[in-house]
N, C-alpha and C. Protein backbone atom coordinates (compact mmCIF):
# COMPACT_ATOMS: atom_id res chain seq x y z
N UNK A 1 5.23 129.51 -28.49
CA UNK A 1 5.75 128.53 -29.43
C UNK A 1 6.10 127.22 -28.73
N UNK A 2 6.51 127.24 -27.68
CA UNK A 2 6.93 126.08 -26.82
C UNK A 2 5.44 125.17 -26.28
N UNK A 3 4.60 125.86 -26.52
CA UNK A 3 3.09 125.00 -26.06
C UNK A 3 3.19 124.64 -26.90
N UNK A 4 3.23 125.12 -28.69
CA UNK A 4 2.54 124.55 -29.65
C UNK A 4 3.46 123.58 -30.43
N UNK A 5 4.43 123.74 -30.06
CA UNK A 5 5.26 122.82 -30.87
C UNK A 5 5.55 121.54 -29.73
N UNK A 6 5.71 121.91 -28.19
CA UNK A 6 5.91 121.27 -27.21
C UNK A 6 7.78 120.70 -27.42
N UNK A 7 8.48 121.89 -28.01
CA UNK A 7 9.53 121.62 -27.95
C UNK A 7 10.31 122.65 -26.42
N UNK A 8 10.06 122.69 -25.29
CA UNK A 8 10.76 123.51 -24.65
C UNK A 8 11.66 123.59 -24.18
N UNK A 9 12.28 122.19 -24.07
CA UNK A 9 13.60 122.39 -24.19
C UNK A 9 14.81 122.91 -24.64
N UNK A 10 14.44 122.62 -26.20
CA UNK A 10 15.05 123.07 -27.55
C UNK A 10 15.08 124.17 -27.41
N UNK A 11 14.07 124.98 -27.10
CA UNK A 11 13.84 126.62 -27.18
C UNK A 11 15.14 127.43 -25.98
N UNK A 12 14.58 126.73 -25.18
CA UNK A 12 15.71 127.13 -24.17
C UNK A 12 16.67 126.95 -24.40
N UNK A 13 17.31 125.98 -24.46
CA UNK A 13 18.35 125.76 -25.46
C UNK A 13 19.35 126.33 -26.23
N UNK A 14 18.48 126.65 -26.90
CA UNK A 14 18.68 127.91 -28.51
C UNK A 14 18.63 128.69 -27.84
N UNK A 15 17.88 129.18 -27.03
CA UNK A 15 17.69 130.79 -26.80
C UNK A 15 19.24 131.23 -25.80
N UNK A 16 19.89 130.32 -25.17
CA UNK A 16 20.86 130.05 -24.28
C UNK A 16 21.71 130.02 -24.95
N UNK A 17 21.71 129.41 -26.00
CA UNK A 17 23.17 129.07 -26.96
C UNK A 17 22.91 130.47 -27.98
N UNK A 18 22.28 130.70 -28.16
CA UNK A 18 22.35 132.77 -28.88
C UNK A 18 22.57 133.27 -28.12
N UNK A 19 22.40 133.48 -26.90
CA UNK A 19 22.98 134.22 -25.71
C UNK A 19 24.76 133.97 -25.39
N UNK A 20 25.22 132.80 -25.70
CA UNK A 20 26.64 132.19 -25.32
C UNK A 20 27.24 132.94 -26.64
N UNK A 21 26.72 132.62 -27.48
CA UNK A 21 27.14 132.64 -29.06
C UNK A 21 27.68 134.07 -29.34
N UNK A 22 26.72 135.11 -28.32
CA UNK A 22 27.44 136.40 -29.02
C UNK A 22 28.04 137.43 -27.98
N UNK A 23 28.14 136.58 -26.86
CA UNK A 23 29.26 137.30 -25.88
C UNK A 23 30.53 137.64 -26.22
N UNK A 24 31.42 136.66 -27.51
CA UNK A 24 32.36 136.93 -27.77
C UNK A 24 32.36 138.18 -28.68
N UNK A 25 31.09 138.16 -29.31
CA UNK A 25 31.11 139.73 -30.66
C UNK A 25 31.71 140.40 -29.49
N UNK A 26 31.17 141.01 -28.33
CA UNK A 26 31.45 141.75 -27.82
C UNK A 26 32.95 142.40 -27.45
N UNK A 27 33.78 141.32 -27.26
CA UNK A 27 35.01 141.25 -27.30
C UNK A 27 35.83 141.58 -28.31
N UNK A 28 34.79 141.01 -29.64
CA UNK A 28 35.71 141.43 -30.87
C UNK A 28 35.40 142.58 -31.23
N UNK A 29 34.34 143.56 -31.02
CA UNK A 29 34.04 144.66 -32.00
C UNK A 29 34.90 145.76 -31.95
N UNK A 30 35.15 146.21 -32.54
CA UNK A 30 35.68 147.71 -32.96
C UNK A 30 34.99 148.95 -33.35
N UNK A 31 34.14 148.66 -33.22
CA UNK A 31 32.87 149.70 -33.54
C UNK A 31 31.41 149.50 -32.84
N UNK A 32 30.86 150.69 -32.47
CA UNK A 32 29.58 150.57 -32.27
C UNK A 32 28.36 149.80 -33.13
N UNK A 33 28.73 149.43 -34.25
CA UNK A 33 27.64 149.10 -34.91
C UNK A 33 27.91 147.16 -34.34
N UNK A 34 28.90 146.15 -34.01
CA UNK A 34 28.69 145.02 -33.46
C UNK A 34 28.48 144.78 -32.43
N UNK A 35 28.70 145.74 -31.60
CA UNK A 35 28.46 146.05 -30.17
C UNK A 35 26.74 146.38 -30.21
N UNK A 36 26.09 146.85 -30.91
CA UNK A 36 24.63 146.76 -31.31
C UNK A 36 24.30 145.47 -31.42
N UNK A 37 24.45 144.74 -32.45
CA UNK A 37 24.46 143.62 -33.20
C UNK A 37 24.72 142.59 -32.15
N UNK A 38 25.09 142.21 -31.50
CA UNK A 38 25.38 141.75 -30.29
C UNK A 38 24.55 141.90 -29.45
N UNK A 39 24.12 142.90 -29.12
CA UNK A 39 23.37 143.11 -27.97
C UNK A 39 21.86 142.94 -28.24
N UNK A 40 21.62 142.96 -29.80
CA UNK A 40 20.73 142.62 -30.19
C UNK A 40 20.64 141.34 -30.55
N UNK A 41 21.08 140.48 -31.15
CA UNK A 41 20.98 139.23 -31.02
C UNK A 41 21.03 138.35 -29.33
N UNK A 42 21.99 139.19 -28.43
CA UNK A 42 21.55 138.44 -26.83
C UNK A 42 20.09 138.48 -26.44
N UNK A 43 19.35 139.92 -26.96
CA UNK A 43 18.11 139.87 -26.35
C UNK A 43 17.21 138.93 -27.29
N UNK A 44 17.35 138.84 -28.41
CA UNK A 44 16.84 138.06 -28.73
C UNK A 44 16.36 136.72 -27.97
N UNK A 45 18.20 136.06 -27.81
CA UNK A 45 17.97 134.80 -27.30
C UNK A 45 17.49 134.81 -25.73
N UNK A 46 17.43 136.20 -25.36
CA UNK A 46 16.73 136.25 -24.30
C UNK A 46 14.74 135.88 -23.91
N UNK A 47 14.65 136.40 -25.09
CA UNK A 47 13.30 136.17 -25.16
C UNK A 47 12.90 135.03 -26.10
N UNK A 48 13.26 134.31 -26.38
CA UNK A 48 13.42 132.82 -27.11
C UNK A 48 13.57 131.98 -26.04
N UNK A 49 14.70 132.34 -24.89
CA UNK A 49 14.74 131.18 -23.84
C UNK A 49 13.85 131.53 -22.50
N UNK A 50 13.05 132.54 -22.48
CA UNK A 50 12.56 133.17 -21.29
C UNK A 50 11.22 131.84 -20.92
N UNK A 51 9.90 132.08 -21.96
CA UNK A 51 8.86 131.45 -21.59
C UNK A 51 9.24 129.97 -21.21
N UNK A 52 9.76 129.46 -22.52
CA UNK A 52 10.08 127.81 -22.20
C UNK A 52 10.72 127.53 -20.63
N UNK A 53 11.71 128.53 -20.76
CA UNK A 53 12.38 128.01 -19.29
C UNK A 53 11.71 128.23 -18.06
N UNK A 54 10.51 129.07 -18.06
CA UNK A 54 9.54 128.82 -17.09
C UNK A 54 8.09 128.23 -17.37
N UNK A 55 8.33 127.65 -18.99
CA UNK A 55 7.33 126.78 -18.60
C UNK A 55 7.54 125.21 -17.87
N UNK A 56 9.28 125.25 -18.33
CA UNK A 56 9.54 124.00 -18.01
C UNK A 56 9.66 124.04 -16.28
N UNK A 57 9.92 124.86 -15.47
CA UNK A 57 9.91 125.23 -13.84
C UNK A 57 8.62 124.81 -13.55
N UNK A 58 7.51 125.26 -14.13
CA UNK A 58 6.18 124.96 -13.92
C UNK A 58 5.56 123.45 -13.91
N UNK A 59 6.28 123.21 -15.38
CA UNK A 59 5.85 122.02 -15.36
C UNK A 59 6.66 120.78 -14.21
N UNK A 60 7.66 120.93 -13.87
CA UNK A 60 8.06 119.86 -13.18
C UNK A 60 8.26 120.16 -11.05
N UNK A 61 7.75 121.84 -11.18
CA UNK A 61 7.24 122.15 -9.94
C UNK A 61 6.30 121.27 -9.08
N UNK A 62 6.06 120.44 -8.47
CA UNK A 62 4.82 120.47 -7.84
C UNK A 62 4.15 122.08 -7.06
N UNK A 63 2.25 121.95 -7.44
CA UNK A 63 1.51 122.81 -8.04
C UNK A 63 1.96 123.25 -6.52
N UNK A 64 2.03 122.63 -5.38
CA UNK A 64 2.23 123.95 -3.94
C UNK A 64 3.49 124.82 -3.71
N UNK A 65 4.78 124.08 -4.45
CA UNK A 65 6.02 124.45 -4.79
C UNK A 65 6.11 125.72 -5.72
N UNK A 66 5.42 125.51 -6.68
CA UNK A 66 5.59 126.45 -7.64
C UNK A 66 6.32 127.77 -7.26
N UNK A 67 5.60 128.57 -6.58
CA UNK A 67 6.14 129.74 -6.10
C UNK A 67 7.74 129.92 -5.78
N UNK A 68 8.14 128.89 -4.61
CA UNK A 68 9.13 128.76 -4.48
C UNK A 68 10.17 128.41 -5.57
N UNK A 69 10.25 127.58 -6.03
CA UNK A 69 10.36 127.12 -7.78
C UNK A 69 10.94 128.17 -8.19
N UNK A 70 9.95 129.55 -8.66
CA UNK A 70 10.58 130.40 -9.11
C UNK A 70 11.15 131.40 -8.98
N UNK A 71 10.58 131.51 -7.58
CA UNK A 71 11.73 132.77 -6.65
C UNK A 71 13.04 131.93 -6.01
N UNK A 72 13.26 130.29 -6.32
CA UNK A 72 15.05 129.85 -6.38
C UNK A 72 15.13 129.72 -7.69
N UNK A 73 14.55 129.78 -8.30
CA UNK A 73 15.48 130.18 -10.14
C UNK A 73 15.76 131.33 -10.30
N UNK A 74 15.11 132.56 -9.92
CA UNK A 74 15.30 133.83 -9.42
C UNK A 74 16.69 134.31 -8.92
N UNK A 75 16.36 133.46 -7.44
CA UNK A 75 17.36 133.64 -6.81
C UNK A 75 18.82 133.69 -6.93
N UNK A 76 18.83 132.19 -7.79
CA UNK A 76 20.29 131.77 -8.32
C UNK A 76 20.53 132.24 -9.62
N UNK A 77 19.49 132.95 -10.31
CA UNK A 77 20.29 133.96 -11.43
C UNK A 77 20.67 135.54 -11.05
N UNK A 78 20.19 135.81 -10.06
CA UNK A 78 20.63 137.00 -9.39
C UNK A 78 22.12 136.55 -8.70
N UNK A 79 21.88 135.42 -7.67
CA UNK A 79 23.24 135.66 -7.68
C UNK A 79 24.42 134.89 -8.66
N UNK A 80 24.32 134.32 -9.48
CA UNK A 80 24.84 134.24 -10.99
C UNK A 80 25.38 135.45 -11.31
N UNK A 81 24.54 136.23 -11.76
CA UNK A 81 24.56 137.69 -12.44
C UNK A 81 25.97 138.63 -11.66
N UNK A 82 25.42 138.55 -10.22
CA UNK A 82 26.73 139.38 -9.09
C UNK A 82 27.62 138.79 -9.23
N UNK A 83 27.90 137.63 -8.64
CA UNK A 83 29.00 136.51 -8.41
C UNK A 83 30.12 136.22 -9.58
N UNK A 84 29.96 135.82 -11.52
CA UNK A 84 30.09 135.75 -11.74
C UNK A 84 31.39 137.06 -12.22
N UNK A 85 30.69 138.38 -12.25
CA UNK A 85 31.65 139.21 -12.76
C UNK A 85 32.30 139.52 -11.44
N UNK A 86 32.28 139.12 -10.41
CA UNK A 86 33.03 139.98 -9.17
C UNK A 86 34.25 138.80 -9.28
N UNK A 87 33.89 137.35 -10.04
CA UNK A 87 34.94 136.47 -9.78
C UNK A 87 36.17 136.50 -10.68
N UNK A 88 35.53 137.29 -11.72
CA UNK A 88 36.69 137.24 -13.02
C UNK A 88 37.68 138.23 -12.68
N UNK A 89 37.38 139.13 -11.54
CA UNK A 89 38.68 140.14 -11.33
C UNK A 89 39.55 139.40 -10.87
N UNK A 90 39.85 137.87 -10.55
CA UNK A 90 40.67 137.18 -9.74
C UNK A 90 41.64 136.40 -10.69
């Protein structure tokens, strides 16, 4: 969708802001069924912001870079991912 509309920003975007948007369900639910609902709407915006955000790596990579490009976007969401919850115990 991001080729054909050539919106990829937007996509990412959105797909990022549905991802932000329903971290809090999580917090609020009381039941298994929003705790679903939640987790289903994150993946969503997971796969809404996935392609764009590497098409946009691609596109502003230079073509010998590339590789690298995406094993440090890689990189820094891995350590994102660790870093982030080891910091909130503080």
């Amino acid at each position: 969708m991001s080729d054909y509309w050539g919106k990829r920003k937007g996509l990412a975007v959105l797909g990022y802001g549905l991802g932000a948007l329903t971290k809090p369900l999580f917090a609020l639910a009381t039941g298994s069924g929003l705790v679903v609902t939640a987790r289903f709407l994150d993946r969503i915006g997971k796969g809404i912001r996935g392609a764009p955000r590497d098409a946009l790596v691609a596109d502003i990579a230079p073509a010998g870079l590339r590789g690298a490009a995406f094993g440090l976007r890689q990189s820094l969401d891995t350590v994102g991912a660790f870093s982030v919850p080891s910091l909130q115990r503080f």
